[in-house]
PDB file of N, CA and C in Angstrom:
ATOM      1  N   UNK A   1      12.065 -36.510 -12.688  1.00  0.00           N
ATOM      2  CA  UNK A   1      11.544 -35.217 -12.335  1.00  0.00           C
ATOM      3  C   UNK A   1      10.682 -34.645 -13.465  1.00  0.00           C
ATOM      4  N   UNK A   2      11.013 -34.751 -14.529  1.00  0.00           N
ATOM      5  CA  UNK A   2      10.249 -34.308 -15.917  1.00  0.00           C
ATOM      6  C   UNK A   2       8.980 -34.912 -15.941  1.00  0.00           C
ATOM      7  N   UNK A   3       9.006 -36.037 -15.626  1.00  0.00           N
ATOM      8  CA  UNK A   3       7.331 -36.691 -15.183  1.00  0.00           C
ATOM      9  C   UNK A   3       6.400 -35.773 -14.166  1.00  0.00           C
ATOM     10  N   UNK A   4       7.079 -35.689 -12.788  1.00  0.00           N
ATOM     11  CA  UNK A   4       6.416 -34.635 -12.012  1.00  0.00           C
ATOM     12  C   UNK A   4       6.150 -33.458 -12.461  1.00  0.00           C
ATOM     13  N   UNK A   5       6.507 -32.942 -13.498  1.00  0.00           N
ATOM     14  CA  UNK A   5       6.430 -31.930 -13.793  1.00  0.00           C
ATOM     15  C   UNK A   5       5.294 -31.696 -14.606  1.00  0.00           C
ATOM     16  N   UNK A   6       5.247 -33.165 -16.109  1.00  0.00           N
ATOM     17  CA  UNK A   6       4.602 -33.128 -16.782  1.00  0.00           C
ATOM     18  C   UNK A   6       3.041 -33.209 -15.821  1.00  0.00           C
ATOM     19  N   UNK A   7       3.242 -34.067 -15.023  1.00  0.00           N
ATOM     20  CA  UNK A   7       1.603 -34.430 -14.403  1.00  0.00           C
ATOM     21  C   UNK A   7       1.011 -33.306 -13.876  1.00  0.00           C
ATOM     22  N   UNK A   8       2.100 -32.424 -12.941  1.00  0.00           N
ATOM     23  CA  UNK A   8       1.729 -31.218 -12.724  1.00  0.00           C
ATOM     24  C   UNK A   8       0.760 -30.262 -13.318  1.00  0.00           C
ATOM     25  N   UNK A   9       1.500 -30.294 -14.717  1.00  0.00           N
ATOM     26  CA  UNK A   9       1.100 -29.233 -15.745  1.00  0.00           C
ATOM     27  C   UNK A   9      -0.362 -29.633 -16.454  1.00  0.00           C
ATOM     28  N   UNK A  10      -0.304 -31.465 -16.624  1.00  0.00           N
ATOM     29  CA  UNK A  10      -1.752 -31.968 -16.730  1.00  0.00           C
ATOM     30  C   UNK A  10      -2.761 -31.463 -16.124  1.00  0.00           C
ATOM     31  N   UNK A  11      -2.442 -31.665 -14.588  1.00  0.00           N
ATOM     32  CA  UNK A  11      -3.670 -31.390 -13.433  1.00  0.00           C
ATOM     33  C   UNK A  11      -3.875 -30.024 -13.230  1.00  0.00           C
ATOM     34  N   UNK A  12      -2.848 -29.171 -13.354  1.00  0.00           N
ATOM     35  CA  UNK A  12      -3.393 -27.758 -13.599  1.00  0.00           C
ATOM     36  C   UNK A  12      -4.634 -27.403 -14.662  1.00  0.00           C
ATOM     37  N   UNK A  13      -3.911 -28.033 -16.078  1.00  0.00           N
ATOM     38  CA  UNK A  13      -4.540 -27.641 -17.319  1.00  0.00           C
ATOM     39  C   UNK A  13      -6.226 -28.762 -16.785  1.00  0.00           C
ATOM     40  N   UNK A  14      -6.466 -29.876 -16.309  1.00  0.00           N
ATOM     41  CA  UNK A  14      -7.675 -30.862 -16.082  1.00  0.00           C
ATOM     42  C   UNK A  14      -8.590 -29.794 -15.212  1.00  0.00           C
ATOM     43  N   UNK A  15      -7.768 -28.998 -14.164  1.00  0.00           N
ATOM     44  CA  UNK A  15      -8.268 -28.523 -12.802  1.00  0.00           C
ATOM     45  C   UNK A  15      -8.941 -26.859 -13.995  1.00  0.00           C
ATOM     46  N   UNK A  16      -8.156 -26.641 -14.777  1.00  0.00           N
ATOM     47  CA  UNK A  16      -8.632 -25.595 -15.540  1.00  0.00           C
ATOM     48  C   UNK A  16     -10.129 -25.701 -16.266  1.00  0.00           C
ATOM     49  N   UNK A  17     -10.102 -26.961 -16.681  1.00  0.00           N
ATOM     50  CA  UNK A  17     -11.168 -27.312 -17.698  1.00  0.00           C
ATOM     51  C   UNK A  17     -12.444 -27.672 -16.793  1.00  0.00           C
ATOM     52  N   UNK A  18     -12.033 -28.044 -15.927  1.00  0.00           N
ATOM     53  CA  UNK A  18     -13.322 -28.183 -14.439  1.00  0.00           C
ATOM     54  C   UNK A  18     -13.912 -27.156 -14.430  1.00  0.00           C
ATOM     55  N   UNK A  19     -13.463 -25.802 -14.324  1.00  0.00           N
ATOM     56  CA  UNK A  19     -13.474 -24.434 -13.833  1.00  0.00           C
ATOM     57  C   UNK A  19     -14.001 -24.518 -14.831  1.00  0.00           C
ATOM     58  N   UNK A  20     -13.777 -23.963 -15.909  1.00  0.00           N
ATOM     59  CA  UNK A  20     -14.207 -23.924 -17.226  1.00  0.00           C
ATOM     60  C   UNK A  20     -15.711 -24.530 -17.656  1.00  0.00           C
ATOM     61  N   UNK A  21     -15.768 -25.596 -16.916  1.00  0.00           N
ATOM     62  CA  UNK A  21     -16.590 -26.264 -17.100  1.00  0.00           C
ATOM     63  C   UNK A  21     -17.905 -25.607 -16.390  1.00  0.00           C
ATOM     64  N   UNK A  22     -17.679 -25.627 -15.049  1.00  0.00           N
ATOM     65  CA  UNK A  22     -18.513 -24.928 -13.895  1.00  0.00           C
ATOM     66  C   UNK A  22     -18.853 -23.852 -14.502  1.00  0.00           C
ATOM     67  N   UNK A  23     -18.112 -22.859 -15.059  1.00  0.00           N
ATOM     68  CA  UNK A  23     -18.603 -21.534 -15.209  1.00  0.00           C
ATOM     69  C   UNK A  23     -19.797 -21.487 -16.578  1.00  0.00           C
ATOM     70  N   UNK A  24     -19.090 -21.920 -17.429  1.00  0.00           N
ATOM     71  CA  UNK A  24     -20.339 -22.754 -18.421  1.00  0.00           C
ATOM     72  C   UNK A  24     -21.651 -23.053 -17.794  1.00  0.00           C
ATOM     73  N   UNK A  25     -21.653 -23.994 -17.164  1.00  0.00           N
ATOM     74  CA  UNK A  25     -22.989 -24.563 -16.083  1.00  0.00           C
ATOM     75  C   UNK A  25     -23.531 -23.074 -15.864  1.00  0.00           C
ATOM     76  N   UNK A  26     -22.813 -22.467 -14.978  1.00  0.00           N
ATOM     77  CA  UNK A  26     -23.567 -20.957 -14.974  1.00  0.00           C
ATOM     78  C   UNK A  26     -24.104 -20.608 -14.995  1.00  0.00           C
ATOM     79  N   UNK A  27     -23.675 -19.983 -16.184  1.00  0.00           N
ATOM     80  CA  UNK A  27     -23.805 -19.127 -17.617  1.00  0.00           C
ATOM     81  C   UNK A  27     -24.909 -19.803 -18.006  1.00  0.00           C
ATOM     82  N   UNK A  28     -25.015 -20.858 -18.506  1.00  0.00           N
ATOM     83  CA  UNK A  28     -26.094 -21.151 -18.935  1.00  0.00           C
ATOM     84  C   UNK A  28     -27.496 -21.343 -17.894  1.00  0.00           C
ATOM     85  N   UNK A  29     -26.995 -21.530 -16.455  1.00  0.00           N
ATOM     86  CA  UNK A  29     -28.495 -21.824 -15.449  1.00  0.00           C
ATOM     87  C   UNK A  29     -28.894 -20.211 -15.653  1.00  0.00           C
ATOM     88  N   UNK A  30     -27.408 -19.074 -15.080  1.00  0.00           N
ATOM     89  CA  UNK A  30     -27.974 -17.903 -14.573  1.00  0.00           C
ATOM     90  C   UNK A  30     -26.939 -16.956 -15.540  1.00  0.00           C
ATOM     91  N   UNK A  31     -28.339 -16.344 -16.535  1.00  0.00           N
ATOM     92  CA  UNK A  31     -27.747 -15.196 -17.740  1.00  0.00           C
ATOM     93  C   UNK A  31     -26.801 -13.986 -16.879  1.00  0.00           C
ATOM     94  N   UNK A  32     -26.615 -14.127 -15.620  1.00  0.00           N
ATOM     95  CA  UNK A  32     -25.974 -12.847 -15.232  1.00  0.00           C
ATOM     96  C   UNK A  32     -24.287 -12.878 -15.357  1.00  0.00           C
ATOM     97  N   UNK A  33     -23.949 -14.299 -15.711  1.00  0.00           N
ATOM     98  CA  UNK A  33     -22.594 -14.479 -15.821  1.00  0.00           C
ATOM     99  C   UNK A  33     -21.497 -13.413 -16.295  1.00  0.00           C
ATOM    100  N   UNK A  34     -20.548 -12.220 -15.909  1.00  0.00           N
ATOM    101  CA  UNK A  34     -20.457 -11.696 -16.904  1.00  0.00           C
ATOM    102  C   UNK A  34     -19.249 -12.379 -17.681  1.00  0.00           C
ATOM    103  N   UNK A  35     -19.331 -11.769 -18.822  1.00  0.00           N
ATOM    104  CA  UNK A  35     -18.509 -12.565 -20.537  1.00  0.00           C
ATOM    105  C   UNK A  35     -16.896 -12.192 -19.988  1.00  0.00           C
ATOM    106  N   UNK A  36     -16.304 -10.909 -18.918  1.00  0.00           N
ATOM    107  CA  UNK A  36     -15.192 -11.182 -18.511  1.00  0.00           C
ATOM    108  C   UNK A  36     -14.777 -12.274 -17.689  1.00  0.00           C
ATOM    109  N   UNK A  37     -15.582 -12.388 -17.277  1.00  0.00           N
ATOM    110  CA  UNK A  37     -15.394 -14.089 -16.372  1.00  0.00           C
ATOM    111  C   UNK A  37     -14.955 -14.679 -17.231  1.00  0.00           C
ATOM    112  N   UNK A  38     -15.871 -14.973 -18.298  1.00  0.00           N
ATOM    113  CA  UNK A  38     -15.442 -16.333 -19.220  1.00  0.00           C
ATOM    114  C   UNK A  38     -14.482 -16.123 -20.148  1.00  0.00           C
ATOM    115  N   UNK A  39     -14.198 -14.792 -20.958  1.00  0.00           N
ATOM    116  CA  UNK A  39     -12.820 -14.986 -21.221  1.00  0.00           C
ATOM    117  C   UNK A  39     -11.530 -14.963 -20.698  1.00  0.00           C
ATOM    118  N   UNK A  40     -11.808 -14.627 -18.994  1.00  0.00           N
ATOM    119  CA  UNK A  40     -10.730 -15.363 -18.261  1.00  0.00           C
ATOM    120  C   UNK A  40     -10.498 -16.328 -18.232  1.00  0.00           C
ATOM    121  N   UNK A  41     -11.875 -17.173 -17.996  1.00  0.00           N
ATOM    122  CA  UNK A  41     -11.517 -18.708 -18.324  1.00  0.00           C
ATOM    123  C   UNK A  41     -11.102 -19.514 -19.270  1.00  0.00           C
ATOM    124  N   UNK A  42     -11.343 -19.276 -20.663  1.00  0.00           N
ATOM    125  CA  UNK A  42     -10.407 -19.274 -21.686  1.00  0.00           C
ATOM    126  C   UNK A  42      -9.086 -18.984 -21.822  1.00  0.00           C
ATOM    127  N   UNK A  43      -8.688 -17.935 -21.034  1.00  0.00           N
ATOM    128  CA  UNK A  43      -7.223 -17.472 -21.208  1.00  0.00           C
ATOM    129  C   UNK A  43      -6.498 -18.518 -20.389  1.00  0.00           C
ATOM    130  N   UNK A  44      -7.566 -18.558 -19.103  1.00  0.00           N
ATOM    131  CA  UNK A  44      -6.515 -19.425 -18.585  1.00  0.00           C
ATOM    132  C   UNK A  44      -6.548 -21.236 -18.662  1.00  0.00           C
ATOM    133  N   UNK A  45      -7.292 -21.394 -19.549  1.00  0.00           N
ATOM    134  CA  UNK A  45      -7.433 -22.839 -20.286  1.00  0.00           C
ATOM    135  C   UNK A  45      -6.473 -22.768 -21.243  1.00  0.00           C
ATOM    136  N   UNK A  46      -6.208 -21.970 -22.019  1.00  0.00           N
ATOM    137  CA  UNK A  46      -5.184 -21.897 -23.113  1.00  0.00           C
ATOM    138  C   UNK A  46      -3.897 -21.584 -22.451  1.00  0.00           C
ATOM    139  N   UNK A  47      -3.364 -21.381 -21.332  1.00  0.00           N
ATOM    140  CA  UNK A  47      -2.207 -21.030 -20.890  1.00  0.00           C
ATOM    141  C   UNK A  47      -1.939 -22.118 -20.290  1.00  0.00           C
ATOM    142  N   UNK A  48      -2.504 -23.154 -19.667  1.00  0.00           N
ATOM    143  CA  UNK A  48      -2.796 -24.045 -18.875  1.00  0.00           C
ATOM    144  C   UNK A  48      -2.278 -25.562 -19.890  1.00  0.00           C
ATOM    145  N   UNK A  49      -2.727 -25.178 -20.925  1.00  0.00           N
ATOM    146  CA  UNK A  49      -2.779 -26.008 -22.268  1.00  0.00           C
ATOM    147  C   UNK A  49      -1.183 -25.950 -23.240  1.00  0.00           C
ATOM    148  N   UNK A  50      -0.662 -24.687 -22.967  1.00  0.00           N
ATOM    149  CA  UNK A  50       0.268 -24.051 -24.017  1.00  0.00           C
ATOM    150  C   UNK A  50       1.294 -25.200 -23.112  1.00  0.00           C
ATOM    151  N   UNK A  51       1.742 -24.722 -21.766  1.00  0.00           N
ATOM    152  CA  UNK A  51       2.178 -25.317 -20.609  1.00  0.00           C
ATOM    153  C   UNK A  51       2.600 -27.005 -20.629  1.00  0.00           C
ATOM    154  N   UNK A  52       1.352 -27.538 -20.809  1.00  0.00           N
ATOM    155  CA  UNK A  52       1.542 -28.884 -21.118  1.00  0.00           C
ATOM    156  C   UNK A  52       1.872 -29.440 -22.327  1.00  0.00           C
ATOM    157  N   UNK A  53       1.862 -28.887 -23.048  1.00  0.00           N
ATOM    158  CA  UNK A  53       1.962 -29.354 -24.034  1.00  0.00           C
ATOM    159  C   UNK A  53       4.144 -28.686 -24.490  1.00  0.00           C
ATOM    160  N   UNK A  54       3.996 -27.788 -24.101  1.00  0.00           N
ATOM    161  CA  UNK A  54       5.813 -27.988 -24.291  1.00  0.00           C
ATOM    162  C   UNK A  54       6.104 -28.874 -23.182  1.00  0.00           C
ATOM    163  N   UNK A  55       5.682 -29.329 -22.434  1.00  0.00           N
ATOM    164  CA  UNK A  55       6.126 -29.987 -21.112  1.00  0.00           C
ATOM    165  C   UNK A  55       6.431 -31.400 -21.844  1.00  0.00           C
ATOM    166  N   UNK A  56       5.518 -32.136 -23.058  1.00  0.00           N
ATOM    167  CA  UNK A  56       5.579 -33.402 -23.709  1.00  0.00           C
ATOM    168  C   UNK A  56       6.222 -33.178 -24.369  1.00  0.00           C
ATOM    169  N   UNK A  57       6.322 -32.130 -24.813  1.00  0.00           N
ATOM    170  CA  UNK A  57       7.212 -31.923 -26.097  1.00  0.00           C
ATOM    171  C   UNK A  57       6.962 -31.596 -27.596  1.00  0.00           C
ATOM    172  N   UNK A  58       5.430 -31.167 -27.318  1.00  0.00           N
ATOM    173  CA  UNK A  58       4.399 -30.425 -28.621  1.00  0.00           C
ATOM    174  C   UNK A  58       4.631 -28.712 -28.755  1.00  0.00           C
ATOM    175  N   UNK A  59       5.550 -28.088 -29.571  1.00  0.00           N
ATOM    176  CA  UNK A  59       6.055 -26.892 -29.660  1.00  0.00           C
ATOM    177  C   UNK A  59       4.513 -26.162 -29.994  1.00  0.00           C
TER     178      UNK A  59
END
């Protein structure tokens, strides 16, 4: 079960960095992006990240 869990928490945090990724693309085609967008997306790359990583076992 700790496996399912861990992969879980992978594909969240992978599915985060996609997003992350996209919004970047953006931002950079179209300057109207606004900057709360993207430090949502940060927050939730780093929460996404914090997640997996106690899940392996990196405090």
């Amino acid at each position: 079960m700790a496996k399912d869990l861990k992969d879980t928490k992978l594909e969240a945090h992978l599915e985060a960095i996609e997003k992350h990724k996209a919004l970047l693309e953006k931002l950079h085609l179209n300057g109207n992006t606004h900057l709360d967008e993207v430090g949502e997306s940060i927050e939730q790359l780093t929460l996404t990240l914090e997640e997996y990583l106690k899940i392996i076992g990196i405090p």
